[in-house]
PDB file of N, CA and C in Angstrom:
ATOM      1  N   UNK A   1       3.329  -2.200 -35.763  1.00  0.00           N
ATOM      2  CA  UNK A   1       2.248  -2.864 -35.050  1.00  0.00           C
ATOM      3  C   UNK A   1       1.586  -1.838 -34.121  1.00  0.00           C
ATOM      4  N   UNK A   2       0.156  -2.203 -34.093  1.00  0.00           N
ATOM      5  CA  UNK A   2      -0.541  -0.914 -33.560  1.00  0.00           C
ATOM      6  C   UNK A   2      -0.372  -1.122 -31.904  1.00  0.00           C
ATOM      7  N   UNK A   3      -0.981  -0.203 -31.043  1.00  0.00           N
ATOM      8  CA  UNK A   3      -0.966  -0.625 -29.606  1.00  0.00           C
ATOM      9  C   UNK A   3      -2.049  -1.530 -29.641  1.00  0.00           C
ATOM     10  N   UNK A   4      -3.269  -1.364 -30.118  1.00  0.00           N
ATOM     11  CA  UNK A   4      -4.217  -2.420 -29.786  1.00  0.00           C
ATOM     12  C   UNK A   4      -3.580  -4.034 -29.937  1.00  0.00           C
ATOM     13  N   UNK A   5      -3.122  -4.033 -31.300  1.00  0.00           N
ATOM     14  CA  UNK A   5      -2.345  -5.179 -31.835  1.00  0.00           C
ATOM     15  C   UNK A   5      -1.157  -5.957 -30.783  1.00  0.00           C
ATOM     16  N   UNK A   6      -0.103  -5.127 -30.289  1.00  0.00           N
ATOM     17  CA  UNK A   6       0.456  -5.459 -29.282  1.00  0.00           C
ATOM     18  C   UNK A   6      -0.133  -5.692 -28.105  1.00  0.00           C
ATOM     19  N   UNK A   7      -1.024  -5.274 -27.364  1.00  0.00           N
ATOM     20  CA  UNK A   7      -1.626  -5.651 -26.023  1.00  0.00           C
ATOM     21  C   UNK A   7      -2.188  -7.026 -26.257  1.00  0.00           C
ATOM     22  N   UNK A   8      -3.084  -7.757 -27.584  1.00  0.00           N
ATOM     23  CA  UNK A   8      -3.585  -8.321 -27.711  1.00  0.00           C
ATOM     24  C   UNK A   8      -3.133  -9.140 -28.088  1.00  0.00           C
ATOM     25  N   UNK A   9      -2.116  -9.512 -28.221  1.00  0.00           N
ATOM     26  CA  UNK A   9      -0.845 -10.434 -28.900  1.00  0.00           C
ATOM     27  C   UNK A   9      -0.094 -10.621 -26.975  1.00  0.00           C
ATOM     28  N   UNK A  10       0.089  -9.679 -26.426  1.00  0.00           N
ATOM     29  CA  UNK A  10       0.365  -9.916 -24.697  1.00  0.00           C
ATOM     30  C   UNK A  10      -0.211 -10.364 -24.247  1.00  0.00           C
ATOM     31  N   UNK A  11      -2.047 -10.257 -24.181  1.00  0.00           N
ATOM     32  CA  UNK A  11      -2.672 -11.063 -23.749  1.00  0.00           C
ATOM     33  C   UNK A  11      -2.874 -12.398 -23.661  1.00  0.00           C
ATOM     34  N   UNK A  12      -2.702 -12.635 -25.310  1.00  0.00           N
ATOM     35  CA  UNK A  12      -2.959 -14.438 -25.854  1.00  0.00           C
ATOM     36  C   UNK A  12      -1.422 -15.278 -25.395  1.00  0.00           C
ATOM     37  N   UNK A  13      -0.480 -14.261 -25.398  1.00  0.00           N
ATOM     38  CA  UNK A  13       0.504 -15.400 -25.035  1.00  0.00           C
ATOM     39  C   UNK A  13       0.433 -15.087 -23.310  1.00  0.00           C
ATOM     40  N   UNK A  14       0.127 -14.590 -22.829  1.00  0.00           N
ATOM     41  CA  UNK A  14      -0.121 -14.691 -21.552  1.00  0.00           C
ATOM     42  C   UNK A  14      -0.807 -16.076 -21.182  1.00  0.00           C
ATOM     43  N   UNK A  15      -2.213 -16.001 -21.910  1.00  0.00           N
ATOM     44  CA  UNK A  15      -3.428 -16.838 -21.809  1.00  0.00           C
ATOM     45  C   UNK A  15      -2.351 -18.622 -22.312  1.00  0.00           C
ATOM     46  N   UNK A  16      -1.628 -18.433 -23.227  1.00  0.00           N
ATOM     47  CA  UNK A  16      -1.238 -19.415 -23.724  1.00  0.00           C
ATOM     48  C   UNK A  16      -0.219 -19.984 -22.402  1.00  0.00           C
ATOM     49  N   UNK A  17       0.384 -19.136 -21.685  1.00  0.00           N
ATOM     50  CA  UNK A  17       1.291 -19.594 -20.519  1.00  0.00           C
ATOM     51  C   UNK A  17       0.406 -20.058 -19.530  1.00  0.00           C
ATOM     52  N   UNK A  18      -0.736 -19.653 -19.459  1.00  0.00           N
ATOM     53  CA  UNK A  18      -1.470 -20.055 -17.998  1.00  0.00           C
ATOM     54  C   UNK A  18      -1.723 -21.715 -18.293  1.00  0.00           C
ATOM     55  N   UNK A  19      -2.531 -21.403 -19.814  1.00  0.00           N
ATOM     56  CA  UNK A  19      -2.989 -22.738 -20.470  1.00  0.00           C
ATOM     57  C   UNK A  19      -2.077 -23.675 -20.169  1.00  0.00           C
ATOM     58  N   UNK A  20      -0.735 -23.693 -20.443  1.00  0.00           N
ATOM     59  CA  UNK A  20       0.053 -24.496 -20.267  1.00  0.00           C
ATOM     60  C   UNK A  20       0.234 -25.176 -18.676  1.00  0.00           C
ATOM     61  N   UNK A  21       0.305 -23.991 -17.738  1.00  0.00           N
ATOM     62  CA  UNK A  21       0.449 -23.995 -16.454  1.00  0.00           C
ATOM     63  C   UNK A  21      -0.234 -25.149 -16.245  1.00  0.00           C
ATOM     64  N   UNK A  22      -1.615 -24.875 -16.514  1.00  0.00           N
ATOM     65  CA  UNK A  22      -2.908 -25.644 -15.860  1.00  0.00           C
ATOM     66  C   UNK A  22      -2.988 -26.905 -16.768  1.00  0.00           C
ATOM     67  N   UNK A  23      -2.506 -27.346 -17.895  1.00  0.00           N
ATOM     68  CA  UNK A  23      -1.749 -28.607 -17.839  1.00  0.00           C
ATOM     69  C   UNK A  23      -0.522 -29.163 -17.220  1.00  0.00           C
ATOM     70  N   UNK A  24      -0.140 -28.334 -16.846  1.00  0.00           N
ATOM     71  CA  UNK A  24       1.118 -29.128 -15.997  1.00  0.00           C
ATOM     72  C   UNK A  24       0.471 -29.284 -14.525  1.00  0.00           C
ATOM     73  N   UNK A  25      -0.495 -28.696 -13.921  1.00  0.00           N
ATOM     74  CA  UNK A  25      -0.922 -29.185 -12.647  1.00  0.00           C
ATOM     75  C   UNK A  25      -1.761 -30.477 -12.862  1.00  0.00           C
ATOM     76  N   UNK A  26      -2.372 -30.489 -14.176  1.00  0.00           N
ATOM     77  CA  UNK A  26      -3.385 -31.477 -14.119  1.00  0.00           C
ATOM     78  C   UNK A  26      -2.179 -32.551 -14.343  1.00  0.00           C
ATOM     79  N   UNK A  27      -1.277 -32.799 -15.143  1.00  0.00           N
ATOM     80  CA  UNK A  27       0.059 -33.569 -14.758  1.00  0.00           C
ATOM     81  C   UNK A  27       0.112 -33.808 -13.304  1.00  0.00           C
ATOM     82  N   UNK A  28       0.488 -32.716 -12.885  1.00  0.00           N
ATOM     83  CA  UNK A  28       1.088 -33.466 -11.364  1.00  0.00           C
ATOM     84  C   UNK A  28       0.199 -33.638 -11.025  1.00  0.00           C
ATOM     85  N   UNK A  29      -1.334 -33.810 -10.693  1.00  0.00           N
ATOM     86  CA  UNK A  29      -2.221 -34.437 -10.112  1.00  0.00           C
ATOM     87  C   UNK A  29      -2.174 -36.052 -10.186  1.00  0.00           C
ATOM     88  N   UNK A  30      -2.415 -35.899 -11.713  1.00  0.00           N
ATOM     89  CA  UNK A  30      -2.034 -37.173 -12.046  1.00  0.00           C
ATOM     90  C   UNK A  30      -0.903 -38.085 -11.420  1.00  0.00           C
ATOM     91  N   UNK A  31       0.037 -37.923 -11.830  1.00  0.00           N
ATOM     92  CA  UNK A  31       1.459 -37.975 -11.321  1.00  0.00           C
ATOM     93  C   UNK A  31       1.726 -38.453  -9.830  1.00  0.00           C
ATOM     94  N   UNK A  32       0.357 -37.726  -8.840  1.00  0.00           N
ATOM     95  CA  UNK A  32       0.499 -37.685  -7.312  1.00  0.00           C
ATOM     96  C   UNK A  32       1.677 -37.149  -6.756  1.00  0.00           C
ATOM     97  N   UNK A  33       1.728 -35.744  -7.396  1.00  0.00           N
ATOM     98  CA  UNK A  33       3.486 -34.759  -7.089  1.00  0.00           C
ATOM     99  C   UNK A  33       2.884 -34.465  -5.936  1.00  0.00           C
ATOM    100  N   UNK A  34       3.944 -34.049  -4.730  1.00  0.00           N
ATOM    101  CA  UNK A  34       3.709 -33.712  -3.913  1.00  0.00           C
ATOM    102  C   UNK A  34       2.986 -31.991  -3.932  1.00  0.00           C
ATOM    103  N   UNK A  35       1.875 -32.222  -2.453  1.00  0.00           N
ATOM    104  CA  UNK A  35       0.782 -31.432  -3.028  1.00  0.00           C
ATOM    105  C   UNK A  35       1.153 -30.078  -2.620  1.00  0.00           C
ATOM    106  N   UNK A  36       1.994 -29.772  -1.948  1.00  0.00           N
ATOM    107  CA  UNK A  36       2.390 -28.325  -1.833  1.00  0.00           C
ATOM    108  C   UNK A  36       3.506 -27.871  -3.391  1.00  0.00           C
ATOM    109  N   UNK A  37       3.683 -28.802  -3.985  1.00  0.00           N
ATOM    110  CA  UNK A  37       4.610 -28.253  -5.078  1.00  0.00           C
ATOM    111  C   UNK A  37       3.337 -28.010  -6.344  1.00  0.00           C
ATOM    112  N   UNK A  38       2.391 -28.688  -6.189  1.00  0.00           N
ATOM    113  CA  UNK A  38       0.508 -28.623  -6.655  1.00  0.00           C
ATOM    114  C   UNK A  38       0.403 -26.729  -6.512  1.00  0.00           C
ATOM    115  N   UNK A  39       0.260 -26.618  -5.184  1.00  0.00           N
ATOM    116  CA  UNK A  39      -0.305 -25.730  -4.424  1.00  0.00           C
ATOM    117  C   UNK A  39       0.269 -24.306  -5.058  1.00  0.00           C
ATOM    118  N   UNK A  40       1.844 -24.603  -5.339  1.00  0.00           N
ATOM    119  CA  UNK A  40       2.897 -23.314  -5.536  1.00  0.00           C
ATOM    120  C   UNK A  40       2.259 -23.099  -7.115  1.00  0.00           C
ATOM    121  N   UNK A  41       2.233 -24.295  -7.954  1.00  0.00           N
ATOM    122  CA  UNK A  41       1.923 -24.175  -9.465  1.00  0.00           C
ATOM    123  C   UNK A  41       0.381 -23.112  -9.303  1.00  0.00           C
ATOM    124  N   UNK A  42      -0.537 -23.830  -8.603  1.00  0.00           N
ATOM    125  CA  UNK A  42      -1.934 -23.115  -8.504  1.00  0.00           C
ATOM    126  C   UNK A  42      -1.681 -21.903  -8.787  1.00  0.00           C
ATOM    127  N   UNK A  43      -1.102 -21.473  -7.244  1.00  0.00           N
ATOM    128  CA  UNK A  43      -1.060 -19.762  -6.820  1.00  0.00           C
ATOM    129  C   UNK A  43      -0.141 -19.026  -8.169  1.00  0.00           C
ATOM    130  N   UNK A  44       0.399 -19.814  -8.583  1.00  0.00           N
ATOM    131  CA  UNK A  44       1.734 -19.078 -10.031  1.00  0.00           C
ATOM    132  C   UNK A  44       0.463 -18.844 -11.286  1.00  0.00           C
ATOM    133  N   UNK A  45      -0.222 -19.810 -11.329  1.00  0.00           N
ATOM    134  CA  UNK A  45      -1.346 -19.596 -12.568  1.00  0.00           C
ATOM    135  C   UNK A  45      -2.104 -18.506 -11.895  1.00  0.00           C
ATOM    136  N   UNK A  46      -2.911 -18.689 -11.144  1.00  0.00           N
ATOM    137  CA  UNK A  46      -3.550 -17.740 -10.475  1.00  0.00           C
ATOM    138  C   UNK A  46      -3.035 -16.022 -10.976  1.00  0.00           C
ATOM    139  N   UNK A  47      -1.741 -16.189 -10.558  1.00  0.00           N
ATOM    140  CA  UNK A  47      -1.286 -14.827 -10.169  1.00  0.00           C
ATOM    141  C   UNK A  47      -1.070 -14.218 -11.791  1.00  0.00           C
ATOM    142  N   UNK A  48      -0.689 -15.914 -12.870  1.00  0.00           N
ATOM    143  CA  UNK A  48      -0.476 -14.895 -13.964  1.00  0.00           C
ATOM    144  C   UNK A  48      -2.002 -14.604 -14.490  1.00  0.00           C
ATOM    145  N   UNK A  49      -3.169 -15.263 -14.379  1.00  0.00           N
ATOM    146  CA  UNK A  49      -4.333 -14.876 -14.534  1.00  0.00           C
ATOM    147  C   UNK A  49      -4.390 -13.784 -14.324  1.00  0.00           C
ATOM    148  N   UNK A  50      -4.581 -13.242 -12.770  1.00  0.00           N
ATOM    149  CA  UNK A  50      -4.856 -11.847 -12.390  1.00  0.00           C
ATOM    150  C   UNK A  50      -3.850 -11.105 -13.293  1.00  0.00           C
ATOM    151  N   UNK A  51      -2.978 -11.064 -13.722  1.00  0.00           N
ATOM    152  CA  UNK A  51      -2.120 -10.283 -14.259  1.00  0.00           C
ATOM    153  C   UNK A  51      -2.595  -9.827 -15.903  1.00  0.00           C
ATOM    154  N   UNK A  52      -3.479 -10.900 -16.408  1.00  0.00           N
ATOM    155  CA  UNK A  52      -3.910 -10.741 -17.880  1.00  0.00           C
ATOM    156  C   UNK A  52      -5.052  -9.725 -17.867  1.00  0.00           C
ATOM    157  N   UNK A  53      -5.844 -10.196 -15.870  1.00  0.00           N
ATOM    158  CA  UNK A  53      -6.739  -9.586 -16.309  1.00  0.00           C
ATOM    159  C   UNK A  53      -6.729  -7.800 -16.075  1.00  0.00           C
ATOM    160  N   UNK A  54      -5.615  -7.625 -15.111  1.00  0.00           N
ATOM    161  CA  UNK A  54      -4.644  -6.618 -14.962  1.00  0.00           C
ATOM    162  C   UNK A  54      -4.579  -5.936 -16.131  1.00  0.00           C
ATOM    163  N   UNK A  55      -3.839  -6.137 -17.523  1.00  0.00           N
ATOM    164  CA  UNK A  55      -4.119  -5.733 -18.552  1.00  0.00           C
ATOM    165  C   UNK A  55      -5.193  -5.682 -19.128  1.00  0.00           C
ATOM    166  N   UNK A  56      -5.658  -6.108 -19.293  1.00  0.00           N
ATOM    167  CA  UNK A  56      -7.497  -6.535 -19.727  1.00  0.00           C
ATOM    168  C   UNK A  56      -8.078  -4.874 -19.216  1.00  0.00           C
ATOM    169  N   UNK A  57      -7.877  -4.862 -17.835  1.00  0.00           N
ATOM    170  CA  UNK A  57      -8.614  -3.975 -17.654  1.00  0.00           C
ATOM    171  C   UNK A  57      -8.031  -2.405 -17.659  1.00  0.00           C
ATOM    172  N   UNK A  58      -6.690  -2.425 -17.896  1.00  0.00           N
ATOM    173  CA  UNK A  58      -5.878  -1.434 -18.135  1.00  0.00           C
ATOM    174  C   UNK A  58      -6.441  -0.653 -19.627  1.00  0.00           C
ATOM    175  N   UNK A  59      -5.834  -1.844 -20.255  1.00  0.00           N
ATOM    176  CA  UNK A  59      -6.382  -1.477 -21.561  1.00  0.00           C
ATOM    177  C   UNK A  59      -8.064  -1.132 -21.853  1.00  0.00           C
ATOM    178  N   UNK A  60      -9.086  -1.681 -21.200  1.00  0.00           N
ATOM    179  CA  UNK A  60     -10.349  -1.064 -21.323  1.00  0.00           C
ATOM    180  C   UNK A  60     -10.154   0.210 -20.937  1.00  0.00           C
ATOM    181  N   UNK A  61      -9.684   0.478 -19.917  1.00  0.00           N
ATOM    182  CA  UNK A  61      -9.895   2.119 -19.399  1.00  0.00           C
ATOM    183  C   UNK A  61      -9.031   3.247 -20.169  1.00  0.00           C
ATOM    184  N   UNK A  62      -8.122   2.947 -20.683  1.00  0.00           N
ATOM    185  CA  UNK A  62      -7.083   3.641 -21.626  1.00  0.00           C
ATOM    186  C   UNK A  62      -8.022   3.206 -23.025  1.00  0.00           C
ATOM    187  N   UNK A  63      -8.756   2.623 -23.145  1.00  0.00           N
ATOM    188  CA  UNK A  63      -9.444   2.576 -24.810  1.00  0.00           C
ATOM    189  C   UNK A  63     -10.804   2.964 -24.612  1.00  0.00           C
ATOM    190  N   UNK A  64     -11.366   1.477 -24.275  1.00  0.00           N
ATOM    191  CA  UNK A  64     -12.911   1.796 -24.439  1.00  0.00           C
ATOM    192  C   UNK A  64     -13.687   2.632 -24.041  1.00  0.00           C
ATOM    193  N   UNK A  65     -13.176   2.891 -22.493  1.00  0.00           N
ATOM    194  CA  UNK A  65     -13.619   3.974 -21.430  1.00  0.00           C
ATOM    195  C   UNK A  65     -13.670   4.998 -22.004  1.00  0.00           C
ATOM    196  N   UNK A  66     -12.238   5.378 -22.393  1.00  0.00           N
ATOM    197  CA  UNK A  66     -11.657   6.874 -23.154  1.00  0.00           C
ATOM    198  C   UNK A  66     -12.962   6.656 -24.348  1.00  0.00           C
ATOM    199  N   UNK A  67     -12.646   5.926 -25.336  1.00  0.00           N
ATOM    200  CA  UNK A  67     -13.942   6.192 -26.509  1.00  0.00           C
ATOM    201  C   UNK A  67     -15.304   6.372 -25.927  1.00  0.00           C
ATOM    202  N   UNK A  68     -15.550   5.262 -25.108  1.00  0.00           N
ATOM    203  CA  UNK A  68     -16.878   6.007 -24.777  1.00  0.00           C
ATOM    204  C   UNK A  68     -17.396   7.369 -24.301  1.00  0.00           C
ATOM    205  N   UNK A  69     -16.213   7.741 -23.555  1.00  0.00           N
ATOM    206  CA  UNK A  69     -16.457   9.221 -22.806  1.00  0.00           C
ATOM    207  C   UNK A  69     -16.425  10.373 -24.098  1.00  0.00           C
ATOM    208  N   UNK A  70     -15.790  10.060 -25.041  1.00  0.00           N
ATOM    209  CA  UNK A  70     -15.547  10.892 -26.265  1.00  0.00           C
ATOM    210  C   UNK A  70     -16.787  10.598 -26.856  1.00  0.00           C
ATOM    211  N   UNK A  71     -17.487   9.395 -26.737  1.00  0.00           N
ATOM    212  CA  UNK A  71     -18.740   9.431 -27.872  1.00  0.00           C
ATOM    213  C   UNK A  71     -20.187   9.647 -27.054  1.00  0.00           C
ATOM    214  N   UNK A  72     -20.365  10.387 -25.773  1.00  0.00           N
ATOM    215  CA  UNK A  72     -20.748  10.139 -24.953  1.00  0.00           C
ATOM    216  C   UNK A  72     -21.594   9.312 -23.843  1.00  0.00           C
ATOM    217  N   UNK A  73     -20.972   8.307 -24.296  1.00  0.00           N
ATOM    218  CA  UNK A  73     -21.506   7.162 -23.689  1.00  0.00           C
ATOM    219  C   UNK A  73     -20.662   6.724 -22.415  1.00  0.00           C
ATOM    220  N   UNK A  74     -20.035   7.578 -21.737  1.00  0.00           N
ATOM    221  CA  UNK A  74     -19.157   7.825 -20.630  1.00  0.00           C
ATOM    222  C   UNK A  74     -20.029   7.301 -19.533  1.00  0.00           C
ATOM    223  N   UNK A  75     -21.208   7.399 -19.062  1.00  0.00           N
ATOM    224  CA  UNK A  75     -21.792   6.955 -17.988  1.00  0.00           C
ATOM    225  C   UNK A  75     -22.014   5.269 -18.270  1.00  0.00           C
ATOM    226  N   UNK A  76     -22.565   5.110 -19.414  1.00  0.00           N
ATOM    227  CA  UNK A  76     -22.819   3.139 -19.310  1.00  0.00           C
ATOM    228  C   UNK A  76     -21.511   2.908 -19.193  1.00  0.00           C
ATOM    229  N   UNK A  77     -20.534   2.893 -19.972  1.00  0.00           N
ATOM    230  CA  UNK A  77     -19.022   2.628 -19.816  1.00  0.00           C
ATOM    231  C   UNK A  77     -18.622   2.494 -18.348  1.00  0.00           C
ATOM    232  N   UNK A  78     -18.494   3.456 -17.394  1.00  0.00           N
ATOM    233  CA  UNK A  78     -18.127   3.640 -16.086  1.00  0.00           C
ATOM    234  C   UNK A  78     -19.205   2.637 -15.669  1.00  0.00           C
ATOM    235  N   UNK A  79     -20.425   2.100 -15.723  1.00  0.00           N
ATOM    236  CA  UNK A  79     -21.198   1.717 -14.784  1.00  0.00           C
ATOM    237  C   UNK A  79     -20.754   0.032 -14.930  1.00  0.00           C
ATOM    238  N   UNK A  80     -20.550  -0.071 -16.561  1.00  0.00           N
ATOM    239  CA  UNK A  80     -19.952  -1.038 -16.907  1.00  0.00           C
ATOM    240  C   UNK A  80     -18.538  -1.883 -16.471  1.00  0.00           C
ATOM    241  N   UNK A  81     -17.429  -0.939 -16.177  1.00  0.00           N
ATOM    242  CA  UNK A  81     -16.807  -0.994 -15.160  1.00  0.00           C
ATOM    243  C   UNK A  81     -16.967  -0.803 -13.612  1.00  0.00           C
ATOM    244  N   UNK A  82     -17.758  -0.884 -13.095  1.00  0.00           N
ATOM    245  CA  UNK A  82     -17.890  -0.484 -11.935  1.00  0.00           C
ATOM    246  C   UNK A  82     -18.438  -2.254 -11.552  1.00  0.00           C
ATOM    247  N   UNK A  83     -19.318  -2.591 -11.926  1.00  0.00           N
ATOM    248  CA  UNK A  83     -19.535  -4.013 -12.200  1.00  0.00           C
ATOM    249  C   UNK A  83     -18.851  -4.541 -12.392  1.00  0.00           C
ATOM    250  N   UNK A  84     -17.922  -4.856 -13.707  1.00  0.00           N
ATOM    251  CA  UNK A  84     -16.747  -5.490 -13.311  1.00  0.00           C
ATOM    252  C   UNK A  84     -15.874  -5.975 -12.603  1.00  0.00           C
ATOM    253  N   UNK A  85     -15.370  -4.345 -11.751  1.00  0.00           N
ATOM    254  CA  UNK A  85     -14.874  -4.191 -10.545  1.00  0.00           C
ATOM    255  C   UNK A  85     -15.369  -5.170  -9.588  1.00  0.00           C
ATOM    256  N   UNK A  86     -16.814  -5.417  -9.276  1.00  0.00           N
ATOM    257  CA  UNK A  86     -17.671  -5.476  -7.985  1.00  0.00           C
ATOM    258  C   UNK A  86     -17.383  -7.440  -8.221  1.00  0.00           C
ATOM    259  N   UNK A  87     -17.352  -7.619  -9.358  1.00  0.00           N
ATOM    260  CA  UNK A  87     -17.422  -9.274  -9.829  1.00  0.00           C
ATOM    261  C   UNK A  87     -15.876  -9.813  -9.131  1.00  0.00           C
ATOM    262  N   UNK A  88     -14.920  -9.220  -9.904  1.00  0.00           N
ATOM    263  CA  UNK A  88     -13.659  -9.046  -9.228  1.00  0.00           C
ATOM    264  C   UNK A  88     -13.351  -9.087  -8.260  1.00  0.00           C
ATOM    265  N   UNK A  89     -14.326  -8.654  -7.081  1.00  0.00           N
ATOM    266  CA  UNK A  89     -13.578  -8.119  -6.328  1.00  0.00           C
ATOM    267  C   UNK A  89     -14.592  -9.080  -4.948  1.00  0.00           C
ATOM    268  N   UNK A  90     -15.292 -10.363  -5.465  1.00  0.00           N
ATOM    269  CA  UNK A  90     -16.394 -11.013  -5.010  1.00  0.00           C
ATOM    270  C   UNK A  90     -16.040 -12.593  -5.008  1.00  0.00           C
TER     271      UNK A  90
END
């Protein structure tokens, strides 16, 4: 299995754990679970979110970045990330 293949197979079951997460809060909403045990589920999805997108963006800069700079398209690439960044980080 290639690296692309593996990251992207990490990603989806990542995505597939959050998915799940965020049915189980909409459960305890339902449910009326107490709302700080709500609150802990949130911040746990949350955190594995940031974490996909953690990879997400790992892997752009170790791939796409790298190809673009090799095909020289190194400046839209970086500007392209740099935006990203700025969305992120907003």
């Amino acid at each position: 299995m290639s690296e692309k293949e593996k990251t992207r197979k990490e990603l989806l079951n990542r995505l597939n754990r959050v998915e799940g997460q965020i049915r189980g809060i909409k459960n305890m909403i339902e449910e009326e679970k107490y709302c700080l045990d709500i609150l802990h589920q949130i911040w746990a999805a949350r955190s594995a979110l940031s974490k996909t997108g953690e990879i997400l963006m790992e892997n752009y800069i170790r791939t796409c970045l790298k190809d673009a700079s090799e095909d020289n398209q190194g400046n839209q690439a970086v500007e392209e990330l740099i935006k990203a960044i700025k969305a992120l980080l907003n």
